[in-house]
Protein backbone atom coordinates (compact mmCIF):
# COMPACT_ATOMS: atom_id res chain seq x y z
CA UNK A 1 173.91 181.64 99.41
CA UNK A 2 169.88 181.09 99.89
CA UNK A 3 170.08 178.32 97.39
CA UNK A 4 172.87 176.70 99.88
CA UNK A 5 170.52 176.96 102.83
CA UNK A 6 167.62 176.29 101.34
CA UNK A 7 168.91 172.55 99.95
CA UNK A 8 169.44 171.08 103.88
CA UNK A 9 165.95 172.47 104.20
CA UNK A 10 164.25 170.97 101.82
CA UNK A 11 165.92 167.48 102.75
CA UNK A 12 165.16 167.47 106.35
CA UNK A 13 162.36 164.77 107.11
CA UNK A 14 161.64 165.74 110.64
CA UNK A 15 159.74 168.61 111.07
CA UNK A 16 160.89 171.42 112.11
CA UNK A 17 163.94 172.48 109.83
CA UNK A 18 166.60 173.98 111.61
CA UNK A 19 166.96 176.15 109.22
CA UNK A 20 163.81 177.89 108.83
CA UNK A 21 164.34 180.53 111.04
CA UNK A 22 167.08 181.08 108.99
CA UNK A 23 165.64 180.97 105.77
CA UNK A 24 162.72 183.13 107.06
CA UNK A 25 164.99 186.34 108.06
CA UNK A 26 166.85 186.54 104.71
CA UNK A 27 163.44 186.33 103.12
CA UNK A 28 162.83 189.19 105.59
CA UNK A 29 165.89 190.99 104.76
CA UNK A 30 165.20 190.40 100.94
CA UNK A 31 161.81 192.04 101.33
CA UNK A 32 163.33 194.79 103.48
CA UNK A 33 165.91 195.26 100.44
CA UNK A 34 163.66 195.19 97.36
CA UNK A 35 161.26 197.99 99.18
CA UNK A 36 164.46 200.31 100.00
CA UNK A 37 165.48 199.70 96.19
CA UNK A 38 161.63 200.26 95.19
CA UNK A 39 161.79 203.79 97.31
CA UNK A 40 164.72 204.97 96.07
CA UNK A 41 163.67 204.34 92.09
CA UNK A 42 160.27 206.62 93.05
CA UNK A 43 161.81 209.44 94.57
CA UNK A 44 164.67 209.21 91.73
CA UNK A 45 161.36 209.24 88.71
CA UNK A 46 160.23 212.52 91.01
CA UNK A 47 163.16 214.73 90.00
CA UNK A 48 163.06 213.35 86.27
CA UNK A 49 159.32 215.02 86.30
CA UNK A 50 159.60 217.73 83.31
CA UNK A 51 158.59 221.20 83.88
CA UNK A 52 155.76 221.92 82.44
CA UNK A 53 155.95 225.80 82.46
CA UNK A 54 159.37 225.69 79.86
């Protein structure tokens, strides 16, 4: 789906895209969805943490 935005972007000539705002809030939701995956792999490594006392 970016990839289908992002080609009318890049073959606008006059400045400014009409699709930028577009293409810059699913860059913001991306970035929003790699840090929730990111949090969710450190707390999941927490409770894999062996116990040192067995």
């Amino acid at each position: 789906m970016r990839d289908r935005i992002d080609a009318p972007h890049l073959l606008v000539e006059t400045p400014p895209s009409p699709y930028a705002t577009v293409i810059n809030q699913l860059n913001a939701l991306t970035d929003q969805y790699n840090k929730l995956l990111m949090n969710r792999t450190e707390s999941s490594n927490l409770g894999n943490v062996e116990n040192p006392s067995v």
